[in-house]
C-alpha atoms as a PDB file:
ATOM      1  CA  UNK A   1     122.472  84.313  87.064  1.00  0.00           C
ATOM      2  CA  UNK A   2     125.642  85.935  88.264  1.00  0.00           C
ATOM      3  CA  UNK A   3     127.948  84.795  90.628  1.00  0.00           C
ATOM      4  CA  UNK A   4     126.848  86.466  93.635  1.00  0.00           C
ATOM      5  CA  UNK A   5     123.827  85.799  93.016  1.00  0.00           C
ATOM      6  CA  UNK A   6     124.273  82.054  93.013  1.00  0.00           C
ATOM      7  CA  UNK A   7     125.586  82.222  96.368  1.00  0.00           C
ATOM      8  CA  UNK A   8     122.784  84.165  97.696  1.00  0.00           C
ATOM      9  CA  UNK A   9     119.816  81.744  96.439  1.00  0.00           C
ATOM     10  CA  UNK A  10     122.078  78.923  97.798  1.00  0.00           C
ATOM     11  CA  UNK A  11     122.488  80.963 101.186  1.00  0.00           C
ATOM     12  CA  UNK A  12     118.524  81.213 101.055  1.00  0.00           C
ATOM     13  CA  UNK A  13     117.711  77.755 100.726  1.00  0.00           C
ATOM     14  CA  UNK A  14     120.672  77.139 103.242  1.00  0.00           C
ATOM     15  CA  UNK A  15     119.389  79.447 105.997  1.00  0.00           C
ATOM     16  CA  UNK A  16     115.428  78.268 105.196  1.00  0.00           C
ATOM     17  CA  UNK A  17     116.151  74.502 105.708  1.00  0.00           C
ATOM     18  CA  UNK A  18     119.013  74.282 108.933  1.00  0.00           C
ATOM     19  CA  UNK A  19     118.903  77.778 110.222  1.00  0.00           C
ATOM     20  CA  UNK A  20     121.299  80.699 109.498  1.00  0.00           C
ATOM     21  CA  UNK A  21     123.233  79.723 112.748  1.00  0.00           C
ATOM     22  CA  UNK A  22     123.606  76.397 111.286  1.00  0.00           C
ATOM     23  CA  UNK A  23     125.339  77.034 108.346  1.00  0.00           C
ATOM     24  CA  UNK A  24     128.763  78.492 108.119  1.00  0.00           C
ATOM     25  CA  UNK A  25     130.891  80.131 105.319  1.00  0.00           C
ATOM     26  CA  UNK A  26     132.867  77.096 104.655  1.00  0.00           C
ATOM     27  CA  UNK A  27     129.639  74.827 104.255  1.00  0.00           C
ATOM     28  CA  UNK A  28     128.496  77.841 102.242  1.00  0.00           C
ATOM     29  CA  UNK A  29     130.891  78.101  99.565  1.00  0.00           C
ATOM     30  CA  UNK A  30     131.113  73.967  99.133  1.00  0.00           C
ATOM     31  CA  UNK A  31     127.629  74.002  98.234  1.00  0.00           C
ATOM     32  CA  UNK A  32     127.966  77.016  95.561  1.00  0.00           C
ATOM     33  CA  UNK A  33     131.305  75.235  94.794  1.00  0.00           C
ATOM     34  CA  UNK A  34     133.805  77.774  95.483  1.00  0.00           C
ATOM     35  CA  UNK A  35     136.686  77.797  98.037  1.00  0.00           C
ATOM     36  CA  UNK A  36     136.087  79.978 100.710  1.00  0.00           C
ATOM     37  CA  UNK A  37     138.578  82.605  99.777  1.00  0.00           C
ATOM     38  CA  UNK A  38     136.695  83.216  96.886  1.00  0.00           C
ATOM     39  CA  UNK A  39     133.470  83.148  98.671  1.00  0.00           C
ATOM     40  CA  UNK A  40     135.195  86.119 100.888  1.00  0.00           C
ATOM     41  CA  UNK A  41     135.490  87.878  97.822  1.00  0.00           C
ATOM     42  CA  UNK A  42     131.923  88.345  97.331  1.00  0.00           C
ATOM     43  CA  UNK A  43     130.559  88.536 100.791  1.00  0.00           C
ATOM     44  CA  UNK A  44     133.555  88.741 103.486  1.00  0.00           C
ATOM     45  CA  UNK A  45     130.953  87.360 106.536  1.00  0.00           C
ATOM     46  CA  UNK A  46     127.857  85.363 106.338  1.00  0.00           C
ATOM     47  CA  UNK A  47     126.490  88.286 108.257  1.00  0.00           C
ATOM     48  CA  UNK A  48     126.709  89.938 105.203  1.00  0.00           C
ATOM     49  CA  UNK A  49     124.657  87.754 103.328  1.00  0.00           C
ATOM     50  CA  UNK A  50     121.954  87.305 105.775  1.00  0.00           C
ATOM     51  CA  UNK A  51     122.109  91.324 105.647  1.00  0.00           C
ATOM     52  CA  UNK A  52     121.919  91.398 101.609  1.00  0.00           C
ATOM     53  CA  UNK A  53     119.034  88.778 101.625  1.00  0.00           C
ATOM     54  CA  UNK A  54     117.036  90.762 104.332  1.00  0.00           C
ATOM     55  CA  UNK A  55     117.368  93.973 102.174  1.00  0.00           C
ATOM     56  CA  UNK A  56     116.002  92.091  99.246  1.00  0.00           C
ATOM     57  CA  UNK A  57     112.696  91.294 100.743  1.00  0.00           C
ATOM     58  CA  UNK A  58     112.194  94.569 102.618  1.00  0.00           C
ATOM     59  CA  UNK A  59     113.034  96.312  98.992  1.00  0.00           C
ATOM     60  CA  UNK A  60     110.523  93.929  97.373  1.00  0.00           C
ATOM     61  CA  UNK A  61     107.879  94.974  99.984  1.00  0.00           C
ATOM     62  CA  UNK A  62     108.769  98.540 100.016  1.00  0.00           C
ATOM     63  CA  UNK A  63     108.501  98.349  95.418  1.00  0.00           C
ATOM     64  CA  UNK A  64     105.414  96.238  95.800  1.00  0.00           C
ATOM     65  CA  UNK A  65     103.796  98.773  98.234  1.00  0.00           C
ATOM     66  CA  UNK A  66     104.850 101.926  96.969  1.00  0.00           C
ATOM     67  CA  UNK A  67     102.294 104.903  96.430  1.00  0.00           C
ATOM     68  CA  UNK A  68      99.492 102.969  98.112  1.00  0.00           C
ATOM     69  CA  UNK A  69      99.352 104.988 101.095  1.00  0.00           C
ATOM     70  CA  UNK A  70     100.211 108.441  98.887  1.00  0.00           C
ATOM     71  CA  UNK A  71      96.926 107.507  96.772  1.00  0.00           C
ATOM     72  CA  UNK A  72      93.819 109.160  95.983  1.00  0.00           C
ATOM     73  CA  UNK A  73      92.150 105.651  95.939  1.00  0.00           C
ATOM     74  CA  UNK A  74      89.314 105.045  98.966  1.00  0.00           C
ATOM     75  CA  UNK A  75      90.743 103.433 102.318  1.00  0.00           C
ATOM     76  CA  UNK A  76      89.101 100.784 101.594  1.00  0.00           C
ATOM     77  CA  UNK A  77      90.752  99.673  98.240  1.00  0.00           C
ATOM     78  CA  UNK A  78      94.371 100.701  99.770  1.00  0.00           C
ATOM     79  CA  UNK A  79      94.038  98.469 102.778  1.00  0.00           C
ATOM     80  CA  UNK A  80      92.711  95.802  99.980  1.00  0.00           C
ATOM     81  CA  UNK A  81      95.813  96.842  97.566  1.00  0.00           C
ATOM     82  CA  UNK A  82      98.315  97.221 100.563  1.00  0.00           C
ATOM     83  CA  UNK A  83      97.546  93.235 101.965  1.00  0.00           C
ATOM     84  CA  UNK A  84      97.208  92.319  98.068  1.00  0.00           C
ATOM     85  CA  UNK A  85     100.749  93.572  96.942  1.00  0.00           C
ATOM     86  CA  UNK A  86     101.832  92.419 100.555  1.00  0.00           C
ATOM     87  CA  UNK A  87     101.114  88.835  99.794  1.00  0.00           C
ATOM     88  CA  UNK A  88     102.308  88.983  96.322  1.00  0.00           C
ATOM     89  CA  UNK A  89     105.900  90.274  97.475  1.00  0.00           C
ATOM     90  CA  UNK A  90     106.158  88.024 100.249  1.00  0.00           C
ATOM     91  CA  UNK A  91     105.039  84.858  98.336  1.00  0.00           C
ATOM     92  CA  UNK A  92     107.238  85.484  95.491  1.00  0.00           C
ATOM     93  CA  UNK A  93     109.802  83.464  97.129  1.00  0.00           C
ATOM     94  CA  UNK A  94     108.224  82.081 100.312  1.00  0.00           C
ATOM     95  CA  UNK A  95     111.243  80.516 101.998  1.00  0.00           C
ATOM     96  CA  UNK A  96     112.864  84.286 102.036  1.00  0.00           C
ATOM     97  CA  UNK A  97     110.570  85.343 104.344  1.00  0.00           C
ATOM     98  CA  UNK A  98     111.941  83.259 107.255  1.00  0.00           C
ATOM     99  CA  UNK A  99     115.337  85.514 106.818  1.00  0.00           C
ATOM    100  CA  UNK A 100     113.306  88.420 106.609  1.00  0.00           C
ATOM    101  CA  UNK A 101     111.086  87.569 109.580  1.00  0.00           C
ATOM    102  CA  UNK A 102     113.243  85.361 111.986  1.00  0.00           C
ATOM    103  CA  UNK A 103     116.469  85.330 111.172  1.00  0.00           C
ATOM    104  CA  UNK A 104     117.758  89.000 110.416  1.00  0.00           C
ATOM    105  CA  UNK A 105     115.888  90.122 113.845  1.00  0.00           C
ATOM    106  CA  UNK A 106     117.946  87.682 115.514  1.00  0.00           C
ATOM    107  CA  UNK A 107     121.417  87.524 114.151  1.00  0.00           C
ATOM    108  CA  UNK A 108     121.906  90.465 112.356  1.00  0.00           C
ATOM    109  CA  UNK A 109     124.775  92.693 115.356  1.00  0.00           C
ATOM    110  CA  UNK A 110     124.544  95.971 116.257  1.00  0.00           C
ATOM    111  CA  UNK A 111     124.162  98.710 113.816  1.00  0.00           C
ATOM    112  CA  UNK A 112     122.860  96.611 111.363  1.00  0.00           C
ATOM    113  CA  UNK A 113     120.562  94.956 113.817  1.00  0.00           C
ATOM    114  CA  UNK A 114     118.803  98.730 114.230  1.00  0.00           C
ATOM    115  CA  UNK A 115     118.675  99.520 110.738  1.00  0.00           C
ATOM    116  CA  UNK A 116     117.059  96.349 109.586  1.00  0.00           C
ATOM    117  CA  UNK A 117     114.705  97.054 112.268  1.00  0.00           C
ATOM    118  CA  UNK A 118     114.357 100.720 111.540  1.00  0.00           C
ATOM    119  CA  UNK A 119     113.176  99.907 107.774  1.00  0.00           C
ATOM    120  CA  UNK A 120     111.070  97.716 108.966  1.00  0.00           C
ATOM    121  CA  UNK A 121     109.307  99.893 111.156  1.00  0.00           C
ATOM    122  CA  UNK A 122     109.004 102.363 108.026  1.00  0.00           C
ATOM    123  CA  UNK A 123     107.107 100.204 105.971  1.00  0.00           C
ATOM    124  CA  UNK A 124     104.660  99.177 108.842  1.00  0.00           C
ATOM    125  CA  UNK A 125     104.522 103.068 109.217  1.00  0.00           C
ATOM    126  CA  UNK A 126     102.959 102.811 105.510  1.00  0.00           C
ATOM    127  CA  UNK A 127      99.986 100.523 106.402  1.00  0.00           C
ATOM    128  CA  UNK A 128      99.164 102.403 109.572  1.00  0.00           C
ATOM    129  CA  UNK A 129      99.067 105.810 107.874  1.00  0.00           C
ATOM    130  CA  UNK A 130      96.219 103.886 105.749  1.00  0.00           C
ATOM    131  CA  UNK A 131      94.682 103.193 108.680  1.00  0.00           C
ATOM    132  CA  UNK A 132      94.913 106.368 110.156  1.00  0.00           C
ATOM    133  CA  UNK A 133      93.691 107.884 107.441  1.00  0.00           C
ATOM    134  CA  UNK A 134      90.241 105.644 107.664  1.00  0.00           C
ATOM    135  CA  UNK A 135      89.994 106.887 111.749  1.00  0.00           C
ATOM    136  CA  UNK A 136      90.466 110.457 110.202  1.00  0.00           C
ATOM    137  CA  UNK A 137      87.385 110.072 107.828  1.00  0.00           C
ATOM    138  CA  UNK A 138      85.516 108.424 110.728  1.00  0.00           C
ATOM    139  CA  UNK A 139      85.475 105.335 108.296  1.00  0.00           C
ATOM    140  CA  UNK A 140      87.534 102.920 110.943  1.00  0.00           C
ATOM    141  CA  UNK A 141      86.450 102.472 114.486  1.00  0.00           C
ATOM    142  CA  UNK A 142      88.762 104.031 117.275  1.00  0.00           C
ATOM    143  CA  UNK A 143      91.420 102.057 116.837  1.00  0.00           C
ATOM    144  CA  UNK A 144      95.081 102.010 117.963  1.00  0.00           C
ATOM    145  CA  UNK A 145      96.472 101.841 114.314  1.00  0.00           C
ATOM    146  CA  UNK A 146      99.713 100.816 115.320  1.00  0.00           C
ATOM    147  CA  UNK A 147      98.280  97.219 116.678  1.00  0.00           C
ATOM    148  CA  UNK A 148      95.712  96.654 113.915  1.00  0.00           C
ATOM    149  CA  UNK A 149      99.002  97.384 111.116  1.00  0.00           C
ATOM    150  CA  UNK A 150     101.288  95.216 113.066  1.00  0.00           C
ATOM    151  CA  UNK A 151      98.248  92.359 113.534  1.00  0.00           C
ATOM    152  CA  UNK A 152      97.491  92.504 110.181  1.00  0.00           C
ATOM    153  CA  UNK A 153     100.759  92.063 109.019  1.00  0.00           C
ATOM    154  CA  UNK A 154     101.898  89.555 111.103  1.00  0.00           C
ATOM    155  CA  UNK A 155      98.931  87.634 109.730  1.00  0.00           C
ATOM    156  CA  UNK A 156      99.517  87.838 106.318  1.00  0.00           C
ATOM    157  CA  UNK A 157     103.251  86.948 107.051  1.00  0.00           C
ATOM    158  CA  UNK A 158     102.551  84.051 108.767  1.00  0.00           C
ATOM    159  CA  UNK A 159     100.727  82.769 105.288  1.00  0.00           C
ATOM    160  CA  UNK A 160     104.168  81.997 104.244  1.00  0.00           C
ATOM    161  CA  UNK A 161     104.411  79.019 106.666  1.00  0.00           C
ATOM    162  CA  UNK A 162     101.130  77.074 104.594  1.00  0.00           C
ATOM    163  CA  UNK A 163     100.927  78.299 101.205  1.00  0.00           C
ATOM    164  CA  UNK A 164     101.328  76.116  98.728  1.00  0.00           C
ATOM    165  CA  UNK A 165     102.095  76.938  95.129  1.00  0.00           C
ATOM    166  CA  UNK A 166      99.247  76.128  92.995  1.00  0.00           C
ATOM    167  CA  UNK A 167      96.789  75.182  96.118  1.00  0.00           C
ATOM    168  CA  UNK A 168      93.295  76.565  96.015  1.00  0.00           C
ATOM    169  CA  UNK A 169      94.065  80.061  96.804  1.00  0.00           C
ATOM    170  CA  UNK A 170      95.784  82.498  94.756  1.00  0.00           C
ATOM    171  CA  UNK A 171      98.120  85.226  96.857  1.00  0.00           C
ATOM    172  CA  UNK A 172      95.719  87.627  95.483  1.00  0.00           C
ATOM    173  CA  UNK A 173      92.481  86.066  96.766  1.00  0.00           C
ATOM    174  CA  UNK A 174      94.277  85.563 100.219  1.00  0.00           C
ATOM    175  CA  UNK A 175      94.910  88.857 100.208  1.00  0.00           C
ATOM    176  CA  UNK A 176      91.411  90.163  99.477  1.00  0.00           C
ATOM    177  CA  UNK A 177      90.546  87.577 102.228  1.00  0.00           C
ATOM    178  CA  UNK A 178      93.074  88.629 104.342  1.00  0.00           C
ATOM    179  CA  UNK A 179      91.657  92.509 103.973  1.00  0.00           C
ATOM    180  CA  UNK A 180      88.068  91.637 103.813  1.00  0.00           C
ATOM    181  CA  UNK A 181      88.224  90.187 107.483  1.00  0.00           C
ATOM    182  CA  UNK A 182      89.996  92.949 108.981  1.00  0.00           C
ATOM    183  CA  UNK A 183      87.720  95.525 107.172  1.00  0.00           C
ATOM    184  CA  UNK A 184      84.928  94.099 108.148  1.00  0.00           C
ATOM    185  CA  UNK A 185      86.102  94.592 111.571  1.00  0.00           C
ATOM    186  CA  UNK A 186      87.427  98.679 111.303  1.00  0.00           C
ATOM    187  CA  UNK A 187      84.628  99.744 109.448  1.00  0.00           C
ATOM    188  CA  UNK A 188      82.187 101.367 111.766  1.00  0.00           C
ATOM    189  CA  UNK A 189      78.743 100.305 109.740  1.00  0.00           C
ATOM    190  CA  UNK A 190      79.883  96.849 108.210  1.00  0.00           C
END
């Protein structure tokens, strides 16, 4: 593992365990064990490496999801493959997804703030063209696909917050849960 590197898994375990406004630079670069001029010369703010970590996840989500929507798979199986991957990305390395979800909404300043926000919105956009697609084919009930995506999200990101590494569920088989529920209430003859 590289340098920079270093100091961004120590700036995620940082951030996860006392909060992002809890932590400065200097506390920062004693726990990678660097000075903090050196620390500077890798990342010259600690917004910066909130920033960095928050592009990581959203660029693991945005790999892990990639084509599902663009498929000629049934709605079904890319809402199941969507939540599947989902999970997958997001469990990966759990305690990232409090930077992704909390605390790059929150402390990331203006334009950065917007752009975070803006991919974000993007990759939702992904799900709910899925969904969309199933109200097209009169699959899905009537829905207001924007508030079913968002829901259904938010519910499978909230999985980070129990999960447990080698617990009874696989992130797969949560996922598959995760989609079967909401399927079962879109579909108009379930």
């Amino acid at each position: 593992m590289n340098q920079r590197q270093r100091i961004l898994e120590v700036a995620l375990d940082l951030f996860a365990r006392r909060g992002f406004e809890r932590v400065s630079l200097r506390q920062l670069a004693q726990a990678v064990g660097l000075t903090p001029p050196s620390l500077y010369h890798y990342f010259p703010t600690k917004e910066c490496v909130l920033e960095t970590l928050a592009h990581e996840v959203a660029e693991r989500f945005e790999k892990a999801t990639a084509g599902i929507a663009e498929s000629d798979w049934e709605v079904t199986h890319k809402v199941e493959r969507f939540c599947v991957a989902h999970l997958q990305a997001l469990l990966a390395k759990p305690t990232q997804a409090a930077i992704f979800l909390r605390e790059a909404p929150q402390y990331l300043s203006e334009p950065r703030r917007s752009a975070f926000l803006e991919r974000q919105k993007a990759y939702e956009a992904r799900f709910e063209r899925i969904l969309q697609e199933g109200i097209r084919k009169n699959l899905f009930r009537e829905i207001e696909s924007r508030f079913i995506a968002v829901s259904l999200l938010a519910a499978l990101n909230a999985t980070a917050t129990w999960y447990q590494p080698g617990g009874p569920l696989s992130p797969t088989e949560i996922g598959h849960t995760f989609a079967g529920l909401f399927l079962k209430g879109l579909i108009r003859s379930w």
